[in-house]
N, C-alpha and C. Protein backbone atom coordinates (compact mmCIF):
# COMPACT_ATOMS: atom_id res chain seq x y z
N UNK A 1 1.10 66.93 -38.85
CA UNK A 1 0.77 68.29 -39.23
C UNK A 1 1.68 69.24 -38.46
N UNK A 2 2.40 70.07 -39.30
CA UNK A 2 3.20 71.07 -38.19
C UNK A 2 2.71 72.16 -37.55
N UNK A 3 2.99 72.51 -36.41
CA UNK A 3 2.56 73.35 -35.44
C UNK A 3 3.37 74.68 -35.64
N UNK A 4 2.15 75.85 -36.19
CA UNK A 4 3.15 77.15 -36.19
C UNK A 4 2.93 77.90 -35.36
N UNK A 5 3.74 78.66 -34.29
CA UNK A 5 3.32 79.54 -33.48
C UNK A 5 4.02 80.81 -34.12
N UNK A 6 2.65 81.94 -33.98
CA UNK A 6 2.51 83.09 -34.84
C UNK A 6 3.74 83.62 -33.87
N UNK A 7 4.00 84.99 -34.61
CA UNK A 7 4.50 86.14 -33.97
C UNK A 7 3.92 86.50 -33.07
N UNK A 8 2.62 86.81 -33.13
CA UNK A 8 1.62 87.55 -31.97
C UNK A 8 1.61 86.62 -30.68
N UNK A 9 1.73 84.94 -30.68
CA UNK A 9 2.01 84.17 -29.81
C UNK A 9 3.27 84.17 -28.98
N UNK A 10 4.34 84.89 -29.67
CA UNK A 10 5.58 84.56 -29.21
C UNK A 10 5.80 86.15 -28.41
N UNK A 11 5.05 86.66 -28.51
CA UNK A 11 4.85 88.18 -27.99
C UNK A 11 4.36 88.38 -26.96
N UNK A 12 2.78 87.56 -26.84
CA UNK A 12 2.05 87.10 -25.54
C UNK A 12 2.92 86.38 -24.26
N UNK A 13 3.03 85.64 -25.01
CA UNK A 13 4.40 84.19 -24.05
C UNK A 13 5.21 85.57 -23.82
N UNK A 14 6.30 86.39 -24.38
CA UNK A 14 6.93 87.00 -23.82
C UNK A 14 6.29 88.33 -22.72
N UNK A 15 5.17 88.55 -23.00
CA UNK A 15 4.49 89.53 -21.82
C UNK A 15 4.52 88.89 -20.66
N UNK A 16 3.96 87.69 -20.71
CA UNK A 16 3.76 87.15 -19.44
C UNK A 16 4.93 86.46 -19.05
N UNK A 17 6.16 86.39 -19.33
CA UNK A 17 7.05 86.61 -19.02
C UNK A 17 7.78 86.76 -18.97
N UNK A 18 7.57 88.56 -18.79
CA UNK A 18 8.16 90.17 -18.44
C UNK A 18 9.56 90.32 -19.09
N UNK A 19 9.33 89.42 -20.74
CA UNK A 19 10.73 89.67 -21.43
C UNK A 19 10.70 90.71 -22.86
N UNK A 20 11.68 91.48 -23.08
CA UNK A 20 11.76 92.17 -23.72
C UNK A 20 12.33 91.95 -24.76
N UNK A 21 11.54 91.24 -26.18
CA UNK A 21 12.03 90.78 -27.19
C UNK A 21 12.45 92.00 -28.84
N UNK A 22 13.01 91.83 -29.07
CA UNK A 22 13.98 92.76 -30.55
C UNK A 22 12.78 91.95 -31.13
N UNK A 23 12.77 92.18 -32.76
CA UNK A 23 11.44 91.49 -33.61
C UNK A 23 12.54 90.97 -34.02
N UNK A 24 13.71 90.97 -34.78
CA UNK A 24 14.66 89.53 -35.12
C UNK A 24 14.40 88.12 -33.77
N UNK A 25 14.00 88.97 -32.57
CA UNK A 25 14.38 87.97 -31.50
C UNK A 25 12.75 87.25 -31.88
N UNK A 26 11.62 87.75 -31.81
CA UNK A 26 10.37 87.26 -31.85
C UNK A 26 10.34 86.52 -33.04
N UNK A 27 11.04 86.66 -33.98
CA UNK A 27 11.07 85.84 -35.32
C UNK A 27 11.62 84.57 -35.11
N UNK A 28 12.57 84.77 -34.96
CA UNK A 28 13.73 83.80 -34.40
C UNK A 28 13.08 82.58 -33.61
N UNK A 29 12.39 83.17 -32.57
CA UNK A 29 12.08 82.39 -31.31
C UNK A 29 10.35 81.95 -31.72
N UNK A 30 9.83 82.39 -32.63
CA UNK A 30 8.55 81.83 -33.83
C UNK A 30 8.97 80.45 -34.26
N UNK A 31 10.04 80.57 -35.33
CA UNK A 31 10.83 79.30 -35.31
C UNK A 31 11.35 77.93 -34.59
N UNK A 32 11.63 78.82 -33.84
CA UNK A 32 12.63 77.55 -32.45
C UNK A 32 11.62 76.87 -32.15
N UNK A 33 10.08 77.60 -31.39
CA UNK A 33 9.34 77.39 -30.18
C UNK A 33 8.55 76.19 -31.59
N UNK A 34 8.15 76.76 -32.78
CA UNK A 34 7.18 75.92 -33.71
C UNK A 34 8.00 74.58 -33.80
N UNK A 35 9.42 75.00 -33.78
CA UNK A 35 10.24 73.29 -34.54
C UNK A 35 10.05 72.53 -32.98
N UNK A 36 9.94 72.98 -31.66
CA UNK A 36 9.87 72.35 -30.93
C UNK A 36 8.56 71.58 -30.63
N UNK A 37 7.45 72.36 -30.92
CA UNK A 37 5.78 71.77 -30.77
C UNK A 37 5.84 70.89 -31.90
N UNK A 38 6.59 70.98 -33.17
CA UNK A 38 6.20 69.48 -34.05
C UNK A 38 7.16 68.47 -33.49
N UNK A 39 8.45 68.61 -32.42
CA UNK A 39 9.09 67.32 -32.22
C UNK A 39 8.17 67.30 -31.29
N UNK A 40 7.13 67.70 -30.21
CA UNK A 40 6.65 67.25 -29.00
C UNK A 40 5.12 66.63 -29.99
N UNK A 41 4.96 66.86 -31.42
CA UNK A 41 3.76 66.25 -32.28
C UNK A 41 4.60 64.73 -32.34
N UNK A 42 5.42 65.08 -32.66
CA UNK A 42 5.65 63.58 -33.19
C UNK A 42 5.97 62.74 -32.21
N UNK A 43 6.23 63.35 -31.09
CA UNK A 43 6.43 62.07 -29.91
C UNK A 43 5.25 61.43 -29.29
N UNK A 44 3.77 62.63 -29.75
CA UNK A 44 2.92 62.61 -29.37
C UNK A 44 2.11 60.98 -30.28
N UNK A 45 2.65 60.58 -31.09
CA UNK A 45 2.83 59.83 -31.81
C UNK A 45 2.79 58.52 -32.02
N UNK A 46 4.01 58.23 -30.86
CA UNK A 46 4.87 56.86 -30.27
C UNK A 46 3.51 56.45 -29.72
N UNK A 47 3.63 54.64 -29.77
CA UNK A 47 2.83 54.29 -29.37
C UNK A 47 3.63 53.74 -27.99
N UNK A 48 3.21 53.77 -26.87
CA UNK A 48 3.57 53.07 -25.98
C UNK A 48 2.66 52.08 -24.52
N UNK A 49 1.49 52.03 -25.45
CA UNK A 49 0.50 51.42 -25.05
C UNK A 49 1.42 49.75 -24.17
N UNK A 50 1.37 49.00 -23.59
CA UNK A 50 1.80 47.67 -22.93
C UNK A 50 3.41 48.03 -22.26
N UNK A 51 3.80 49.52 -22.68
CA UNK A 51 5.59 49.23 -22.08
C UNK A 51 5.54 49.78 -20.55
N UNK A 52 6.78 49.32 -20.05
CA UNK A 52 7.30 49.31 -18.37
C UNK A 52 7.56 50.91 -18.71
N UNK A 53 6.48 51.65 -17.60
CA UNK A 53 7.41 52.76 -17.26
C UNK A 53 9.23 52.73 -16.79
N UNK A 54 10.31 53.50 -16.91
CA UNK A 54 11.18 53.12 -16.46
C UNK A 54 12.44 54.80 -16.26
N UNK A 55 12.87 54.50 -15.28
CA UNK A 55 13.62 56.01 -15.20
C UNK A 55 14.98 56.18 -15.65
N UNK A 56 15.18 55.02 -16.03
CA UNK A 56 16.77 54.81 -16.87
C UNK A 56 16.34 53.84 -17.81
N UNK A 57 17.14 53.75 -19.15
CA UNK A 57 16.95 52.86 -20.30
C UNK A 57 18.09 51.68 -20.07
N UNK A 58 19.15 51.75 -18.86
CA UNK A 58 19.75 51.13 -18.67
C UNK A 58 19.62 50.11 -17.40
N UNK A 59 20.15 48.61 -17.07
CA UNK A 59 20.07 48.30 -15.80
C UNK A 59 20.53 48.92 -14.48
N UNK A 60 20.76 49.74 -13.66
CA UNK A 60 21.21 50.29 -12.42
C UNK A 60 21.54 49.66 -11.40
N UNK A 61 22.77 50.12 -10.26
CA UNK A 61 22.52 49.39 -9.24
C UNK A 61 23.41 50.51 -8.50
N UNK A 62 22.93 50.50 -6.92
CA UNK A 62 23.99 51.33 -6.33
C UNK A 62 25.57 50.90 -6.34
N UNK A 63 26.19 51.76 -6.68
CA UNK A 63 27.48 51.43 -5.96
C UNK A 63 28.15 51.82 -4.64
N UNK A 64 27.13 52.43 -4.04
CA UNK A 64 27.48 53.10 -2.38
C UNK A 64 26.84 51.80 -1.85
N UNK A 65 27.67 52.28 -0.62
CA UNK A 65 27.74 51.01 0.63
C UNK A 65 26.55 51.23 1.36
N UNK A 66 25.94 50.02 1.77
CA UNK A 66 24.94 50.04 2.47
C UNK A 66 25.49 51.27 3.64
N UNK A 67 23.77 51.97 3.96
CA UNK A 67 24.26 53.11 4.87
C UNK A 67 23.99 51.83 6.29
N UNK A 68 25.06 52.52 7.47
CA UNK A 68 25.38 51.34 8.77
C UNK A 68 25.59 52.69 10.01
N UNK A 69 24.83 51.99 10.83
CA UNK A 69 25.13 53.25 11.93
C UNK A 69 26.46 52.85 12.77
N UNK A 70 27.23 54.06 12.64
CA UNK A 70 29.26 53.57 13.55
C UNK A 70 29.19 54.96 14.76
N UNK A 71 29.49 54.48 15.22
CA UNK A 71 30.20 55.59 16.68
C UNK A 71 30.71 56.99 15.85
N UNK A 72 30.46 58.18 16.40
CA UNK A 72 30.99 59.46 15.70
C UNK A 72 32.28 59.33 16.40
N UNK A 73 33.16 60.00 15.48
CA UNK A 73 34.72 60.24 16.05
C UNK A 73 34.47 61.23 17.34
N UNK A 74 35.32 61.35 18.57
CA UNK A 74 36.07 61.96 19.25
C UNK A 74 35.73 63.71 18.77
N UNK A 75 35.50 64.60 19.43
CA UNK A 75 35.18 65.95 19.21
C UNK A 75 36.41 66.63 19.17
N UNK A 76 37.77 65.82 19.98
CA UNK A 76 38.90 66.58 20.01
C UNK A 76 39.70 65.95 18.82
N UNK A 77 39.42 65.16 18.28
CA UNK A 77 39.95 64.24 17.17
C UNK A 77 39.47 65.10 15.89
N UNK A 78 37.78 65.69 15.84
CA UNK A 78 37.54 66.27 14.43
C UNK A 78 37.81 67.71 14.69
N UNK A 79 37.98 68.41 15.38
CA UNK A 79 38.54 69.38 15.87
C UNK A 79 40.06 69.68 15.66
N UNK A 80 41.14 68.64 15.80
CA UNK A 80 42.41 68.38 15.87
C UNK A 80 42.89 69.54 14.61
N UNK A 81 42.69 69.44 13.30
CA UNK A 81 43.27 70.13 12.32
C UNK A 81 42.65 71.57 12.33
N UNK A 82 41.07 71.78 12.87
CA UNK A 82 40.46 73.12 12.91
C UNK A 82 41.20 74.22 12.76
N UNK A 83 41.06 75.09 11.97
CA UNK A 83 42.24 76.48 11.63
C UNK A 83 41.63 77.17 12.70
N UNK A 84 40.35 76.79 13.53
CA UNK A 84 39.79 77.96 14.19
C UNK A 84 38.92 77.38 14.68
N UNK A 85 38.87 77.56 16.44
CA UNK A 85 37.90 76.88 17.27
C UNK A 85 37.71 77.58 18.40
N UNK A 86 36.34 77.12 18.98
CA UNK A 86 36.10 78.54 20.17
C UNK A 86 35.17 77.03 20.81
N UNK A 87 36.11 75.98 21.86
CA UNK A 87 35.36 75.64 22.24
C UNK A 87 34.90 74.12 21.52
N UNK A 88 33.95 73.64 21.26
CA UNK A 88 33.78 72.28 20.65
C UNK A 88 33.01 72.86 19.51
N UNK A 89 33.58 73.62 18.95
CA UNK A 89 33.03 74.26 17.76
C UNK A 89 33.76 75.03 16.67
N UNK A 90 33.91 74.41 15.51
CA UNK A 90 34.70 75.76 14.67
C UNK A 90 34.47 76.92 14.04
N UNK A 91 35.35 77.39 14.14
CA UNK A 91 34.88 78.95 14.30
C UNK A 91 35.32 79.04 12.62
N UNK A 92 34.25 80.06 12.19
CA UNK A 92 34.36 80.90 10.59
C UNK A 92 34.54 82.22 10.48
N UNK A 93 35.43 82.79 9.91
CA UNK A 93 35.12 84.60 9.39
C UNK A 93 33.75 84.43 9.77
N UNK A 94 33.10 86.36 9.41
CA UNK A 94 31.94 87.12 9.34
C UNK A 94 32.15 86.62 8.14
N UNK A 95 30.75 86.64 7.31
CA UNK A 95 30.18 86.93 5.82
C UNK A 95 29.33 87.60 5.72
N UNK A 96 28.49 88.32 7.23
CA UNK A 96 27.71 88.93 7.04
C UNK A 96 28.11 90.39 7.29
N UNK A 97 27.40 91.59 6.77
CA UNK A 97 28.05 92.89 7.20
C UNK A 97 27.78 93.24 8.43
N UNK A 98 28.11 93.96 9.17
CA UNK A 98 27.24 94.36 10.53
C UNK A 98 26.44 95.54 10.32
N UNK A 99 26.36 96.62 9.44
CA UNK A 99 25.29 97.16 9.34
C UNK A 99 23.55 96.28 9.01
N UNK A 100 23.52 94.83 8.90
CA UNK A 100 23.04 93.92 8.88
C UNK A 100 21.69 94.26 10.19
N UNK A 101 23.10 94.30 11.03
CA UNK A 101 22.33 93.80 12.59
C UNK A 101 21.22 94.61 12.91
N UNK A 102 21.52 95.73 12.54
CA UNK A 102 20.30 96.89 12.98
C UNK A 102 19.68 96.87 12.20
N UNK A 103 18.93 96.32 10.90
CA UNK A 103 18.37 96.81 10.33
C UNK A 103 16.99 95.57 10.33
């Protein structure tokens, strides 16, 4: 059975949220939202009574490397190329404004 959602429905849905629809747009979107409630009828449909839930339709497997705990590099080693350092730390531009600070 197909599912029609009125105009007056697609008006409500847009009050509550706070969108401002043209009536071509509320017509329009009458349409879309109804063709979408009969594909969510007909899926409603499928029987899937005995099947494996499953989150891919395909077999999976990682291809990343087991994670392994290794020694961190040298601080003067990841530092070495730094465009900008103050210290064992690299340094970035501001992004923030400074009228920021006081406020």
């Amino acid at each position: 059975m197909p599912q029609t959602l009125s105009e007056q429905q697609v008006l409500h849905v847009a009050r509550l949220s706070r969108l401002k629809l043209s009536s071509a747009d509320v017509a329009r979107y009458a349409r879309q939202l109804s063709s979408i409630l009969d594909y969510v009828a007909q899926l409603q449909q499928v029987r899937v009574e005995g099947l494996e839930a499953m989150s891919h339709p395909l077999p999976l497997h990682s291809v990343l490397r087991e994670d392994r705990v290794e020694p961190a590099l040298p601080v003067e080693q990841v530092l070495a190329n730094a465009p900008g350092r103050e210290g064992p730390f690299f340094t970035v531009p501001k992004v923030l404004d400074t009228a920021l600070d006081g406020a």
